[in-house]
Structure formats: structure tokens, C-alpha cells
PDB file of N, CA and C in Angstrom:
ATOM      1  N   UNK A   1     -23.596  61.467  -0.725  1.00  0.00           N
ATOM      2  CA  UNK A   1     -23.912  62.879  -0.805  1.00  0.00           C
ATOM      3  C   UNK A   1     -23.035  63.515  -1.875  1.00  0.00           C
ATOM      4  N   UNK A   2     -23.586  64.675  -2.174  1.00  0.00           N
ATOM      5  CA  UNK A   2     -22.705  65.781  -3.481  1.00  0.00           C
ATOM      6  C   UNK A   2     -22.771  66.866  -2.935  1.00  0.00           C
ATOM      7  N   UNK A   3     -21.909  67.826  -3.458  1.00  0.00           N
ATOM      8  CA  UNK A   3     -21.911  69.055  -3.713  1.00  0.00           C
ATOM      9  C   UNK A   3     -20.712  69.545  -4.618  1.00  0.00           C
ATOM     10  N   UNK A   4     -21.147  70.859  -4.870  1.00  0.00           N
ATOM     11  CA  UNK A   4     -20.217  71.313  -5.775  1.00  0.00           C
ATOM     12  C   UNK A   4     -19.231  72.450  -5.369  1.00  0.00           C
ATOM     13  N   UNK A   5     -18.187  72.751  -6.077  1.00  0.00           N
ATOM     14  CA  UNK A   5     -17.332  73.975  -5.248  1.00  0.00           C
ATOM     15  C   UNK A   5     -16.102  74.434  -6.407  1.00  0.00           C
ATOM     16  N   UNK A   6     -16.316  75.794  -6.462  1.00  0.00           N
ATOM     17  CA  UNK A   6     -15.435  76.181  -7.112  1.00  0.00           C
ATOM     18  C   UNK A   6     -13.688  75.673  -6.704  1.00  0.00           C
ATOM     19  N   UNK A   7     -12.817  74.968  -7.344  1.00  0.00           N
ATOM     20  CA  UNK A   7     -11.532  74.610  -7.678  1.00  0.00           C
ATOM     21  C   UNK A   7     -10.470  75.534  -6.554  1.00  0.00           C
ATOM     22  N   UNK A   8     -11.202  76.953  -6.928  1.00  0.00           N
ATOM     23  CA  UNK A   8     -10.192  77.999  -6.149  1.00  0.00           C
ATOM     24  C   UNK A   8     -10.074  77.849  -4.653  1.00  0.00           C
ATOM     25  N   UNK A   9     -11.349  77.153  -4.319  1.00  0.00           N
ATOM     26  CA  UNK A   9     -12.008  77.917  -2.752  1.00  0.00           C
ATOM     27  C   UNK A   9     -10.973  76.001  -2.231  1.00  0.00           C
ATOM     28  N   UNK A  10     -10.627  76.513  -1.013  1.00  0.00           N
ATOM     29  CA  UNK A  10      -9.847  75.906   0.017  1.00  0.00           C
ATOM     30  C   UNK A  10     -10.103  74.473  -0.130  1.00  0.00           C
ATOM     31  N   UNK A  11      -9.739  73.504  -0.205  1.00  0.00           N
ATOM     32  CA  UNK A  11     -10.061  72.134  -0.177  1.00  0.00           C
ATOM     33  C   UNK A  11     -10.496  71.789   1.704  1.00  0.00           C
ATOM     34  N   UNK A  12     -11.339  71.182   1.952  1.00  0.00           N
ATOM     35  CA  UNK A  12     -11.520  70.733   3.288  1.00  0.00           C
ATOM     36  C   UNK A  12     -11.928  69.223   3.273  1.00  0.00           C
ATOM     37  N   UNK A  13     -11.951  68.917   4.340  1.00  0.00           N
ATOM     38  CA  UNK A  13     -11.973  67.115   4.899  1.00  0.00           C
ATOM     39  C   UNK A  13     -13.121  66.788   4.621  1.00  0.00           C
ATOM     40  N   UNK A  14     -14.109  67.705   4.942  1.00  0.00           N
ATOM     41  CA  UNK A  14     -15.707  67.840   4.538  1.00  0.00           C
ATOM     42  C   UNK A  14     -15.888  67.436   2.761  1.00  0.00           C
ATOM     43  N   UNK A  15     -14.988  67.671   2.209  1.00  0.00           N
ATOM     44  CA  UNK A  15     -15.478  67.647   0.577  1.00  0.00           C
ATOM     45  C   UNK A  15     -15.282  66.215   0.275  1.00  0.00           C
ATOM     46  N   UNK A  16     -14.824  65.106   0.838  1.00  0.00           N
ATOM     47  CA  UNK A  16     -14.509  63.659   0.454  1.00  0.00           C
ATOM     48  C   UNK A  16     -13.765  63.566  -0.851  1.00  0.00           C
ATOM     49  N   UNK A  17     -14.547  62.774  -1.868  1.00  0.00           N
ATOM     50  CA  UNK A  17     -13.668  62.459  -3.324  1.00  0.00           C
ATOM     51  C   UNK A  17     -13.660  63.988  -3.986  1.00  0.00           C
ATOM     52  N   UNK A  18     -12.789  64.363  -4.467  1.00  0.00           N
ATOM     53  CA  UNK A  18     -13.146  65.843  -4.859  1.00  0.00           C
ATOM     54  C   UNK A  18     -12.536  65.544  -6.686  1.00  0.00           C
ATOM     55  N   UNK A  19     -13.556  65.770  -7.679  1.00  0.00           N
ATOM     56  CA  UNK A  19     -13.313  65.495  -8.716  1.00  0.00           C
ATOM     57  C   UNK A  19     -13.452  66.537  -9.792  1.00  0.00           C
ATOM     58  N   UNK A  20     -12.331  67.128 -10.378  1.00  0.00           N
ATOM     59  CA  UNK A  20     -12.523  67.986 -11.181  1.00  0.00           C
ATOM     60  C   UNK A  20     -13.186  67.505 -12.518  1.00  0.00           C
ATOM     61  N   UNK A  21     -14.104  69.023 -12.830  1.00  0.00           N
ATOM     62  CA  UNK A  21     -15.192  68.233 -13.956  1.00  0.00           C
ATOM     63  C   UNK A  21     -15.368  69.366 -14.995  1.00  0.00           C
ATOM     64  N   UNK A  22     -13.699  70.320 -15.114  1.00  0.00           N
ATOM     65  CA  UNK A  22     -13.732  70.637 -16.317  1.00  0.00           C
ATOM     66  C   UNK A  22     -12.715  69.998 -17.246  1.00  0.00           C
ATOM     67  N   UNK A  23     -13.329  70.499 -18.417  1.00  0.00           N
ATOM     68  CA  UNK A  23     -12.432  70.067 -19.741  1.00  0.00           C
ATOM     69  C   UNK A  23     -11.038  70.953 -19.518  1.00  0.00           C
ATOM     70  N   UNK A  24     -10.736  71.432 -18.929  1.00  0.00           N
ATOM     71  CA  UNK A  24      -9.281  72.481 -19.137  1.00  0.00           C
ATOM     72  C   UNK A  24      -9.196  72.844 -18.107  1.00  0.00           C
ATOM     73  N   UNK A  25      -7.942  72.780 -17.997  1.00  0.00           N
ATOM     74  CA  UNK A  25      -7.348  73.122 -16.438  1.00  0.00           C
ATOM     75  C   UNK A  25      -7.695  74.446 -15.888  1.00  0.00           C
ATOM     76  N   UNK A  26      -7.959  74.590 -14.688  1.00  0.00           N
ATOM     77  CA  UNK A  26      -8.089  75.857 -14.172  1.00  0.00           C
ATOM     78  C   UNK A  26      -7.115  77.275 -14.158  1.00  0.00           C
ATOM     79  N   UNK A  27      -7.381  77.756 -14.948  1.00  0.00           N
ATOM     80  CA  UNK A  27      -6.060  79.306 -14.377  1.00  0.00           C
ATOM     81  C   UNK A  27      -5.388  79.191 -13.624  1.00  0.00           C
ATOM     82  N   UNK A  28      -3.992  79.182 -13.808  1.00  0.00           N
ATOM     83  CA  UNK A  28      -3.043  79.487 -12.484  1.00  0.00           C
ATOM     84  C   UNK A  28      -3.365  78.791 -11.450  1.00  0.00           C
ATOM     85  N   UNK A  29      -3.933  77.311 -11.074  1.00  0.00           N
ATOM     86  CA  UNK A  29      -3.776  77.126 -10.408  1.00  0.00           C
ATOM     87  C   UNK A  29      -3.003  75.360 -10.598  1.00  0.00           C
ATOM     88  N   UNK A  30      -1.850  75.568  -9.705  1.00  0.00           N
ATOM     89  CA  UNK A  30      -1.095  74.228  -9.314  1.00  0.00           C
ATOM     90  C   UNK A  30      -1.805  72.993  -9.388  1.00  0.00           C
ATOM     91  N   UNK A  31      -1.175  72.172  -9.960  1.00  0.00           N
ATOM     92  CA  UNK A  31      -2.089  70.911  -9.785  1.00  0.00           C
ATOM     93  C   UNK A  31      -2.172  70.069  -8.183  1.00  0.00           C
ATOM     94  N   UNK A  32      -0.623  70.531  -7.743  1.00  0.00           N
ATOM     95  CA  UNK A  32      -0.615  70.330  -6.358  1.00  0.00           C
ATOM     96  C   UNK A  32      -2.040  71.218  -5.324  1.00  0.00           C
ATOM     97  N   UNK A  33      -1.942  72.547  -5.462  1.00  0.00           N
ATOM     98  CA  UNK A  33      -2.649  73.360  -4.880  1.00  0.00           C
ATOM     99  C   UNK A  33      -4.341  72.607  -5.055  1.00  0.00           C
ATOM    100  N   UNK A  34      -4.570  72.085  -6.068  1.00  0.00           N
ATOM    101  CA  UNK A  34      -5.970  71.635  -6.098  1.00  0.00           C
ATOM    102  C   UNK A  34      -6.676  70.975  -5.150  1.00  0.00           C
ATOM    103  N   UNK A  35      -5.496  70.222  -5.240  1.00  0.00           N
ATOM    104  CA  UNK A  35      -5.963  68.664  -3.956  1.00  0.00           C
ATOM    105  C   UNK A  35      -7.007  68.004  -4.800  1.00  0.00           C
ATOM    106  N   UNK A  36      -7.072  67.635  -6.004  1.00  0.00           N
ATOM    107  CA  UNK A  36      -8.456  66.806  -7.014  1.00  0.00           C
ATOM    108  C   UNK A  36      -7.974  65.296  -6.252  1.00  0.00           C
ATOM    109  N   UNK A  37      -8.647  64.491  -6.292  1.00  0.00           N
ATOM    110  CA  UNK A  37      -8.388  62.708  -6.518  1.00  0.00           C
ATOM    111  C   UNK A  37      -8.610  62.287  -8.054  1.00  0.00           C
ATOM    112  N   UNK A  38      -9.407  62.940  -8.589  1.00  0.00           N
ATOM    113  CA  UNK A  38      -9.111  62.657 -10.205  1.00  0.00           C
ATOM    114  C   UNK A  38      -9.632  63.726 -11.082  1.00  0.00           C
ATOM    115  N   UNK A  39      -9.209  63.680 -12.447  1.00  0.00           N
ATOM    116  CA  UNK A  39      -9.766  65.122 -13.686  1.00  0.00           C
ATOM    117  C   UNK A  39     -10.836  64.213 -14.700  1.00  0.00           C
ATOM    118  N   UNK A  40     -11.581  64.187 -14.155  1.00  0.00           N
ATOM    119  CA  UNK A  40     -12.629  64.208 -15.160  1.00  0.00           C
ATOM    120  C   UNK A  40     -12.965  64.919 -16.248  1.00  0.00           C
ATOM    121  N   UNK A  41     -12.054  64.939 -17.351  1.00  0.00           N
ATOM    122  CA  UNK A  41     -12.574  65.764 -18.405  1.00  0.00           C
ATOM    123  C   UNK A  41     -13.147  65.577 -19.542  1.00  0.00           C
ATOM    124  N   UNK A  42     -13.440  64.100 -19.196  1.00  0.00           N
ATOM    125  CA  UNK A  42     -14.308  63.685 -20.433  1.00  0.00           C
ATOM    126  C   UNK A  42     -15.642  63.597 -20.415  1.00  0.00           C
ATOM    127  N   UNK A  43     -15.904  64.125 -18.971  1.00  0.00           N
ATOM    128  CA  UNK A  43     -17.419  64.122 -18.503  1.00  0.00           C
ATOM    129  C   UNK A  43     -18.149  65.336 -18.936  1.00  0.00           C
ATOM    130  N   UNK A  44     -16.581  66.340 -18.823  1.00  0.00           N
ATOM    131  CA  UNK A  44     -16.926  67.782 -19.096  1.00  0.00           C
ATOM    132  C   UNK A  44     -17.910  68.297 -20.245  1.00  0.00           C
ATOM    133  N   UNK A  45     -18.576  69.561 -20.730  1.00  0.00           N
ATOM    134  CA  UNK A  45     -19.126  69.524 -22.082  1.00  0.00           C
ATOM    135  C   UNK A  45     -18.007  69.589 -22.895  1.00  0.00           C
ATOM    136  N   UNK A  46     -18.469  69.169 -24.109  1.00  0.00           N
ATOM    137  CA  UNK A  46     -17.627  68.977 -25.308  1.00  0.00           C
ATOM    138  C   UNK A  46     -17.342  70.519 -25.793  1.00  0.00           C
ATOM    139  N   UNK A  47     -16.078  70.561 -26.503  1.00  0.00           N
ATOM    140  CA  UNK A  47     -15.527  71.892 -26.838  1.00  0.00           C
ATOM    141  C   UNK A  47     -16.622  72.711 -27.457  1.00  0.00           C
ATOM    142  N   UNK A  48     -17.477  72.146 -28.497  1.00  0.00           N
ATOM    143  CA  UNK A  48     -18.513  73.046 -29.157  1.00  0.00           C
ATOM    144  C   UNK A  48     -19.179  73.763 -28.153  1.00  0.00           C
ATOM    145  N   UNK A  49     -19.912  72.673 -27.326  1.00  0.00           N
ATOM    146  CA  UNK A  49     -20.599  72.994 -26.695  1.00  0.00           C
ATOM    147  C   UNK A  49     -20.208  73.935 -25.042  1.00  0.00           C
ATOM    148  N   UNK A  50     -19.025  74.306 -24.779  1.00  0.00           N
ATOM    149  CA  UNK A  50     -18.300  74.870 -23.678  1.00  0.00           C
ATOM    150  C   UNK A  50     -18.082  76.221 -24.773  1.00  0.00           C
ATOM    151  N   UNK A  51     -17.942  76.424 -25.662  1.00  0.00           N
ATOM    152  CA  UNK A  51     -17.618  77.250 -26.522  1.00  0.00           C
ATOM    153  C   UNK A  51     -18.625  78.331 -26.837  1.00  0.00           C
ATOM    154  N   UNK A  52     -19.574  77.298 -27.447  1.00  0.00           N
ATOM    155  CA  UNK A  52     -21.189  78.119 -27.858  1.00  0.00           C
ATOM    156  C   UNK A  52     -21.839  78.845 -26.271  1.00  0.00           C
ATOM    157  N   UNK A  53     -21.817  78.296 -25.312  1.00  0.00           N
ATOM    158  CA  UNK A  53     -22.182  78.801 -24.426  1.00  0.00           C
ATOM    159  C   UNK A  53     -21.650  79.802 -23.612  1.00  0.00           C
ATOM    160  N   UNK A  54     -20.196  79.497 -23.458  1.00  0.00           N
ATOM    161  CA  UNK A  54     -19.624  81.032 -22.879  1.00  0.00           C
ATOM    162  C   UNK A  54     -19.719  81.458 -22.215  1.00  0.00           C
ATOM    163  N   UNK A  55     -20.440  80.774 -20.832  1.00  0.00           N
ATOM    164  CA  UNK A  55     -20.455  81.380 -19.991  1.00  0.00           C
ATOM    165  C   UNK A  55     -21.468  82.303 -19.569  1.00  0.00           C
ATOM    166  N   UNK A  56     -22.624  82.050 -20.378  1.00  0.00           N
ATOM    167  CA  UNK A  56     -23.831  83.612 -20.846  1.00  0.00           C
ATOM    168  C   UNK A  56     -25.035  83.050 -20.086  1.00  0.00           C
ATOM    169  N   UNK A  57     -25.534  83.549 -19.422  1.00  0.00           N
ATOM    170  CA  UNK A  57     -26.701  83.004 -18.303  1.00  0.00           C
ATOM    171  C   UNK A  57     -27.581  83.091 -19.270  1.00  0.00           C
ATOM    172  N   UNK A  58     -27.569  83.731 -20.473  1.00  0.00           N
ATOM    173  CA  UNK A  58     -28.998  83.885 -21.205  1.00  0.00           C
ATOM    174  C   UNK A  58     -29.149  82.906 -21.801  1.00  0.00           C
ATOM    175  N   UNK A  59     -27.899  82.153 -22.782  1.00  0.00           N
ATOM    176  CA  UNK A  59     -28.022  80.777 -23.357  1.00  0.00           C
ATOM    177  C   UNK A  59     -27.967  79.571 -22.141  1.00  0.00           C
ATOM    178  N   UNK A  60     -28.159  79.580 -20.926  1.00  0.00           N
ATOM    179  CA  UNK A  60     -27.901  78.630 -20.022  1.00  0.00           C
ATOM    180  C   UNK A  60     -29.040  77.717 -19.892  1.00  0.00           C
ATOM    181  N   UNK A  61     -30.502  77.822 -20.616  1.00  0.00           N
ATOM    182  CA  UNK A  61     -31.044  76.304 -20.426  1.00  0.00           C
ATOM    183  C   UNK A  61     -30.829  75.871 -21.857  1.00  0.00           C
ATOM    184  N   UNK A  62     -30.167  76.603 -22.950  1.00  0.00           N
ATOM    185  CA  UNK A  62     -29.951  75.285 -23.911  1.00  0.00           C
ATOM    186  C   UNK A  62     -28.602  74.590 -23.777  1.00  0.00           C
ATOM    187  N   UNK A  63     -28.328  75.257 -23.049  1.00  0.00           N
ATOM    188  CA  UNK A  63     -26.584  74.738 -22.336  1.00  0.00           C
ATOM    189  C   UNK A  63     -26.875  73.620 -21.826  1.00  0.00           C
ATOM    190  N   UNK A  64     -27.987  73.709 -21.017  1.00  0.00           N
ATOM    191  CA  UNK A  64     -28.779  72.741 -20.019  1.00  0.00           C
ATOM    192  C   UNK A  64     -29.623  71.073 -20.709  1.00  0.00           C
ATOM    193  N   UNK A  65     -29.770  71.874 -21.328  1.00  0.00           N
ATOM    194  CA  UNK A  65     -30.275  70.970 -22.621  1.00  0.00           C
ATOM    195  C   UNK A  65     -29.594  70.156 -23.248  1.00  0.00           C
ATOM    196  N   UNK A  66     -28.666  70.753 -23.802  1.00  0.00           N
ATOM    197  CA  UNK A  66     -27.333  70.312 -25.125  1.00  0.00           C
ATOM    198  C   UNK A  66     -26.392  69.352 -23.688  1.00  0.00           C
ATOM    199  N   UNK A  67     -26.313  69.672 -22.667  1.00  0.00           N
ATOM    200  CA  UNK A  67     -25.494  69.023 -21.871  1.00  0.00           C
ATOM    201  C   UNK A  67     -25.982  67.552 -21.288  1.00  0.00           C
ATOM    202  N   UNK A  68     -27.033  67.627 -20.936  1.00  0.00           N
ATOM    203  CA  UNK A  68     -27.930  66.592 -20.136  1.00  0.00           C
ATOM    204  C   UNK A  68     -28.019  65.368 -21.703  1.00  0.00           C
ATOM    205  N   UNK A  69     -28.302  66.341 -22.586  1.00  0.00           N
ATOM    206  CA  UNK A  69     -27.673  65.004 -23.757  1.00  0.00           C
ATOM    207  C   UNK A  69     -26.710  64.196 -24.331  1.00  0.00           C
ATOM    208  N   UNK A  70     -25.611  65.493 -24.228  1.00  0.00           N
ATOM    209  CA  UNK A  70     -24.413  64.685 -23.987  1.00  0.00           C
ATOM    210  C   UNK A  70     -23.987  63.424 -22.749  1.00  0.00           C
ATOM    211  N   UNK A  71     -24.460  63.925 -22.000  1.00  0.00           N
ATOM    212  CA  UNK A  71     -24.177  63.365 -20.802  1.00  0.00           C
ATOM    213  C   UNK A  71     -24.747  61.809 -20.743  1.00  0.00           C
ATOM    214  N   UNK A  72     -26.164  61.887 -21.823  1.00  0.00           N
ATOM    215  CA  UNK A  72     -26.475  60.655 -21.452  1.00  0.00           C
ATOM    216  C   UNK A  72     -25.614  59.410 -22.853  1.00  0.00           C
ATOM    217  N   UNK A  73     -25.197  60.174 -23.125  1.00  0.00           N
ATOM    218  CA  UNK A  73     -23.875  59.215 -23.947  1.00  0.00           C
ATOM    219  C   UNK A  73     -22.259  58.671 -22.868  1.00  0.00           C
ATOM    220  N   UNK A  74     -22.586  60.055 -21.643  1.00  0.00           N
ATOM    221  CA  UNK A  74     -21.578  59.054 -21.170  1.00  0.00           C
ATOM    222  C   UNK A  74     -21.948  58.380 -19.570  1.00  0.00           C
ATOM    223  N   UNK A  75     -22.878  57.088 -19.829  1.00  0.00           N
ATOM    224  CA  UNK A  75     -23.039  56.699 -18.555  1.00  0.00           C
ATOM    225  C   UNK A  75     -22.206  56.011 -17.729  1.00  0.00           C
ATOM    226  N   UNK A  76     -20.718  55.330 -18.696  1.00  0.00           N
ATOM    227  CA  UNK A  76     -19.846  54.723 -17.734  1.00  0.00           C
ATOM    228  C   UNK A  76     -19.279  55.694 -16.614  1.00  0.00           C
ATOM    229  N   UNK A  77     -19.172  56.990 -17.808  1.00  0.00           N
ATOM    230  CA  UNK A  77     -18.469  58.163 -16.743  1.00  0.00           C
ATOM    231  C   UNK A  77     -19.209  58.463 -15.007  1.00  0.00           C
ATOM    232  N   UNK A  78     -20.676  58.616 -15.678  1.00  0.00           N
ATOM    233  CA  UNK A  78     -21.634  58.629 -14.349  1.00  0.00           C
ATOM    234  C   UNK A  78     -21.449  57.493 -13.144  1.00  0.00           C
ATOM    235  N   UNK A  79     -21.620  56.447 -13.884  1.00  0.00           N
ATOM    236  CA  UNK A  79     -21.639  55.296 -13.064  1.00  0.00           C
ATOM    237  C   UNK A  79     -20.293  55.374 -12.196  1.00  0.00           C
ATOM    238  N   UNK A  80     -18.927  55.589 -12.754  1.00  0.00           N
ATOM    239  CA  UNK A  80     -18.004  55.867 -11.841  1.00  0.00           C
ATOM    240  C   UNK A  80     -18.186  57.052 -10.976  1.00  0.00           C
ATOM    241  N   UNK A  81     -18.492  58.146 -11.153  1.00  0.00           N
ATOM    242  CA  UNK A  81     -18.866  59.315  -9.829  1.00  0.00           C
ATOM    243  C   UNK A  81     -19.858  58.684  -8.846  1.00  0.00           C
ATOM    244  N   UNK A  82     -20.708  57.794  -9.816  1.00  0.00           N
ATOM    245  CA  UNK A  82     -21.871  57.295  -8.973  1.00  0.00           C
ATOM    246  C   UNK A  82     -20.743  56.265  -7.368  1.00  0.00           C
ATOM    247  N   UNK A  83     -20.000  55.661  -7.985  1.00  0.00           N
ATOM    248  CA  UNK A  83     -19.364  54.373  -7.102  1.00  0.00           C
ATOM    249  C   UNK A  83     -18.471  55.438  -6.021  1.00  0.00           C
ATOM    250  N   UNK A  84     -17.638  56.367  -7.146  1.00  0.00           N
ATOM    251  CA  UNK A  84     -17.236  57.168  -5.952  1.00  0.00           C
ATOM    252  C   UNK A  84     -17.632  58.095  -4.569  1.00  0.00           C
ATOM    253  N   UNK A  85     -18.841  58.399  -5.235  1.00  0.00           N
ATOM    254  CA  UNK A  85     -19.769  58.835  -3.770  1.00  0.00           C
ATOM    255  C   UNK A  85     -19.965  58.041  -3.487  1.00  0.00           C
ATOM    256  N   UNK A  86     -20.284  56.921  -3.797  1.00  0.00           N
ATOM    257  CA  UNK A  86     -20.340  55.446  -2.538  1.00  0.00           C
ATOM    258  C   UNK A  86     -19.883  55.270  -1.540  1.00  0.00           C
ATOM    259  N   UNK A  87     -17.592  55.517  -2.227  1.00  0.00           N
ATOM    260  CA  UNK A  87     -17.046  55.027  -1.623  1.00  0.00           C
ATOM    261  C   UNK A  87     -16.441  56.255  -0.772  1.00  0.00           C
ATOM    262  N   UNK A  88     -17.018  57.329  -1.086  1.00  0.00           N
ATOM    263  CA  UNK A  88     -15.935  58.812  -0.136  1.00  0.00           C
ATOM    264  C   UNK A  88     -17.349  58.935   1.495  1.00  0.00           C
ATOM    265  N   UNK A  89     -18.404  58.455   0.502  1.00  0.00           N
ATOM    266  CA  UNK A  89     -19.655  59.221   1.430  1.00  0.00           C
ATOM    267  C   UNK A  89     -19.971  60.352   0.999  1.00  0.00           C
ATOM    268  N   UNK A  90     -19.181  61.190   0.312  1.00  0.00           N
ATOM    269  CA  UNK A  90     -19.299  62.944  -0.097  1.00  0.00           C
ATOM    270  C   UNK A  90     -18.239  62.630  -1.258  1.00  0.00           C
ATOM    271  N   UNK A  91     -19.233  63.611  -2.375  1.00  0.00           N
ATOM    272  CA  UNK A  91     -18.366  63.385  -3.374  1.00  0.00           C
ATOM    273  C   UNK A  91     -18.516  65.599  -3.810  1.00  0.00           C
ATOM    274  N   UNK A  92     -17.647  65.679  -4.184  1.00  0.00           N
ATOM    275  CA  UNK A  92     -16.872  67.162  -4.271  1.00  0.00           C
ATOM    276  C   UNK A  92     -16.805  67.275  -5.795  1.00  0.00           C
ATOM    277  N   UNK A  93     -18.063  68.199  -6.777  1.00  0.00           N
ATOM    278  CA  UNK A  93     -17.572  67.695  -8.745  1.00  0.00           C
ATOM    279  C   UNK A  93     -16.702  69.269  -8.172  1.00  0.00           C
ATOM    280  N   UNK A  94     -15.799  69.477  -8.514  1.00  0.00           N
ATOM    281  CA  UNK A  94     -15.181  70.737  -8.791  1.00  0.00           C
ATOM    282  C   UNK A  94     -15.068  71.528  -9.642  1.00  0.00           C
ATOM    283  N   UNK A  95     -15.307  73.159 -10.005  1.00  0.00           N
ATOM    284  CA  UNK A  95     -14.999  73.886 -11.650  1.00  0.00           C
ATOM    285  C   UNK A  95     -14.381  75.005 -11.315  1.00  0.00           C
ATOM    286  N   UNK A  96     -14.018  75.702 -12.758  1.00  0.00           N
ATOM    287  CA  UNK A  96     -13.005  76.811 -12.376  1.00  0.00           C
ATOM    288  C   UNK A  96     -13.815  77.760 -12.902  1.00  0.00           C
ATOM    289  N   UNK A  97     -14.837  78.175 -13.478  1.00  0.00           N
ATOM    290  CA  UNK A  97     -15.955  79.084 -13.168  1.00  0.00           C
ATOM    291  C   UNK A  97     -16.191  80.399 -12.232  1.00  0.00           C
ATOM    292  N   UNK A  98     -16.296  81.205 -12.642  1.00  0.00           N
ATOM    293  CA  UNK A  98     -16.628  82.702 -11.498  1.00  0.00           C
ATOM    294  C   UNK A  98     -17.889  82.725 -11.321  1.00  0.00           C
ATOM    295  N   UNK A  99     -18.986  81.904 -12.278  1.00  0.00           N
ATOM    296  CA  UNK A  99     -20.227  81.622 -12.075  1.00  0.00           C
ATOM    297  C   UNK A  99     -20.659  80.494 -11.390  1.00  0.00           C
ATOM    298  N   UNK A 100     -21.209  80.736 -10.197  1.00  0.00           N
ATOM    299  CA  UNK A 100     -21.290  79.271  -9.143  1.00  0.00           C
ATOM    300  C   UNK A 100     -22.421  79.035  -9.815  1.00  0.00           C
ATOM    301  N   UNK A 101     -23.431  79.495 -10.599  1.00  0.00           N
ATOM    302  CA  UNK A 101     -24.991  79.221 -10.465  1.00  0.00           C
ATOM    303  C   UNK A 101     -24.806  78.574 -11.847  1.00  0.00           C
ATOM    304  N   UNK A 102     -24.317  78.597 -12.701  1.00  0.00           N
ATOM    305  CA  UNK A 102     -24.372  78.938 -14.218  1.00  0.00           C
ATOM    306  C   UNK A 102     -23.439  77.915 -15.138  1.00  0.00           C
ATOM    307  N   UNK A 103     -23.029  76.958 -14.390  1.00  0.00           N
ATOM    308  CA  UNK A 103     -21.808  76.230 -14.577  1.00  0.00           C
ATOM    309  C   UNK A 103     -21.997  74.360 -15.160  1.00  0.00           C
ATOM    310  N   UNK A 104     -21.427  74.089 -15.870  1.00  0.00           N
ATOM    311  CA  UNK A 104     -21.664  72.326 -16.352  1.00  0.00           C
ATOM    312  C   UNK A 104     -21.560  71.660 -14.804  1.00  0.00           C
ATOM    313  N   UNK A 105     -20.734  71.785 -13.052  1.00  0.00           N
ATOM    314  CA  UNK A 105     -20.755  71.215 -12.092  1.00  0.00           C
ATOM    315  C   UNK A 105     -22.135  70.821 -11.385  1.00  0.00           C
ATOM    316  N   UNK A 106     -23.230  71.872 -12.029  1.00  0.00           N
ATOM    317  CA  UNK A 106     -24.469  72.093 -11.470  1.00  0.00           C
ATOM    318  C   UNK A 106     -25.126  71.165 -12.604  1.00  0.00           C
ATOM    319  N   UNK A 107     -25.122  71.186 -13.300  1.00  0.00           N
ATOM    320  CA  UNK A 107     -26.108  70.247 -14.629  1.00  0.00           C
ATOM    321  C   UNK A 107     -25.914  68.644 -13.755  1.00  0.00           C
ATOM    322  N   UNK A 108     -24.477  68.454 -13.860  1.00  0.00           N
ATOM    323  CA  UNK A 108     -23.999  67.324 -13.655  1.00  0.00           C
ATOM    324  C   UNK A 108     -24.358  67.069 -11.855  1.00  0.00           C
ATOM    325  N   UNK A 109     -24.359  67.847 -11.099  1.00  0.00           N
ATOM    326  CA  UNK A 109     -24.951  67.051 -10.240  1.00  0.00           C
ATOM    327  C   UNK A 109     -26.129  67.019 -10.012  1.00  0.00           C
ATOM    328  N   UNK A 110     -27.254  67.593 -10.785  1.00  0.00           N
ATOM    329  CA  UNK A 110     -28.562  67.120 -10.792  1.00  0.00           C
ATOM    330  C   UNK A 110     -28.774  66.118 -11.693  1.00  0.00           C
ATOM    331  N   UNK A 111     -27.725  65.577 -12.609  1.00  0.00           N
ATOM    332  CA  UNK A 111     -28.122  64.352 -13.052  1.00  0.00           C
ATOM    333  C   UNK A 111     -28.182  63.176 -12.504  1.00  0.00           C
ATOM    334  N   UNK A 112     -26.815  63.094 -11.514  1.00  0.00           N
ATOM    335  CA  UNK A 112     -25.860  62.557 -10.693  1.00  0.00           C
ATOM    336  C   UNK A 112     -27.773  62.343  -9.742  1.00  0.00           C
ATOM    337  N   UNK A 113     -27.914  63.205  -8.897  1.00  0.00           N
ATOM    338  CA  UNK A 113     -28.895  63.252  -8.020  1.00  0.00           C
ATOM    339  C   UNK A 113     -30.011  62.262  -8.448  1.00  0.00           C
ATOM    340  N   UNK A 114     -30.591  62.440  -9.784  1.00  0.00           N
ATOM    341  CA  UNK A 114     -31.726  62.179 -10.222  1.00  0.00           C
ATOM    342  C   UNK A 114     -31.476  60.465 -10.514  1.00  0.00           C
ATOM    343  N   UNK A 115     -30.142  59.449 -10.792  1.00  0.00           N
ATOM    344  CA  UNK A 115     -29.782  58.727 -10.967  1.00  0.00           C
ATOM    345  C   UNK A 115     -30.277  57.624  -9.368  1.00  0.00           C
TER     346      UNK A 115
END
């Protein structure tokens, strides 16, 4: 199983492998305070592309677009989230985002899904 969850919000027993899946650390928050099992930031979008987008719901399906392509350049990366939900049962992508809807955690686990 997957789901996704903003970085900030409380870590629980329920979230299993919990893997952060941005390129840059979250604001102010502790690396202790996270509770991650690993930083995935090479899964993350690439700087251009985290850059050009910005965060803007209006550019968000070529975000969607430009990402799902990147992504398929990195399938070792997949294949490891893939083994880790294997091995947690629940796998947790984490981001530091104020946009839950609008975010690279959501691209990536409908790829994740569709796999």
C-alpha cells in the first residue's frame, strides 16, 4: 500500500517506510523531528523542472507531464520504493509542500500505483 503526507504532519505507526521525496530539505524542520527511513532526492523533479513550476496549479499538468518523463529515466529509483512497500506493507512518499493536491508526492505515487 501508499500514501502520501505532508513531512510536517505527525509521523504515526500507520505510515510504515516513510520516504522523503523532495529535492531540498523541508523548512525548519529537524532531521530528527521527521522520523524519514530514507531522502530520496534523486527521485525528486529536477531543479529546472521544481523551479519552472513553482508551485502554480495552473502549470500543474505540464508539471505532470515533464515529471512522469523524468521519472521514467529513473526506474532503479522506482523499483527500490517498489521493494520497500513490499517490505514495510505501507509505504509513506513524504513532501514539504502547503499544496497537498498539487505536489511531485502525488505524480509519483500514481506512477508507483500504475507499476
Amino acid at each position: 500500500m501508499l500514501r502520501i503526507k505532508r513531512v510536517y504532519d505527525k509521523a504515526a505507526k500507520e505510515d510504515g517506510g516513510r520516504v522523503l521525496v523532495d529535492r531540498l530539505w523541508p523548512r525548519g524542520m529537524k532531521k530528527q523531528a521527521a522520523k524519514i527511513d530514507l531522502w530520496m532526492k534523486d527521485v525528486a523533479p529536477s531543479d529546472v523542472l521544481r523551479k519552472s513550476f513553482c508551485h502554480d496549479a495552473e502549470k500543474w499538468p505540464e508539471f505532470q507531464k515533464r515529471y512522469r518523463a523524468e521519472l521514467k529515466q529513473k526506474k532503479e529509483l522506482l523499483a527500490e520504493l517498489k521493494k520497500m512497500e513490499k517490505e514495510h506493507g505501507m509505504l509513506t512518499l513524504l513532501f514539504g509542500s502547503k499544496d497537498t493536491e498539487h505536489n511531485q508526492a502525488v505524480v509519483l505515487a500514481e506512477v508507483l500505483k500504475e507499476k
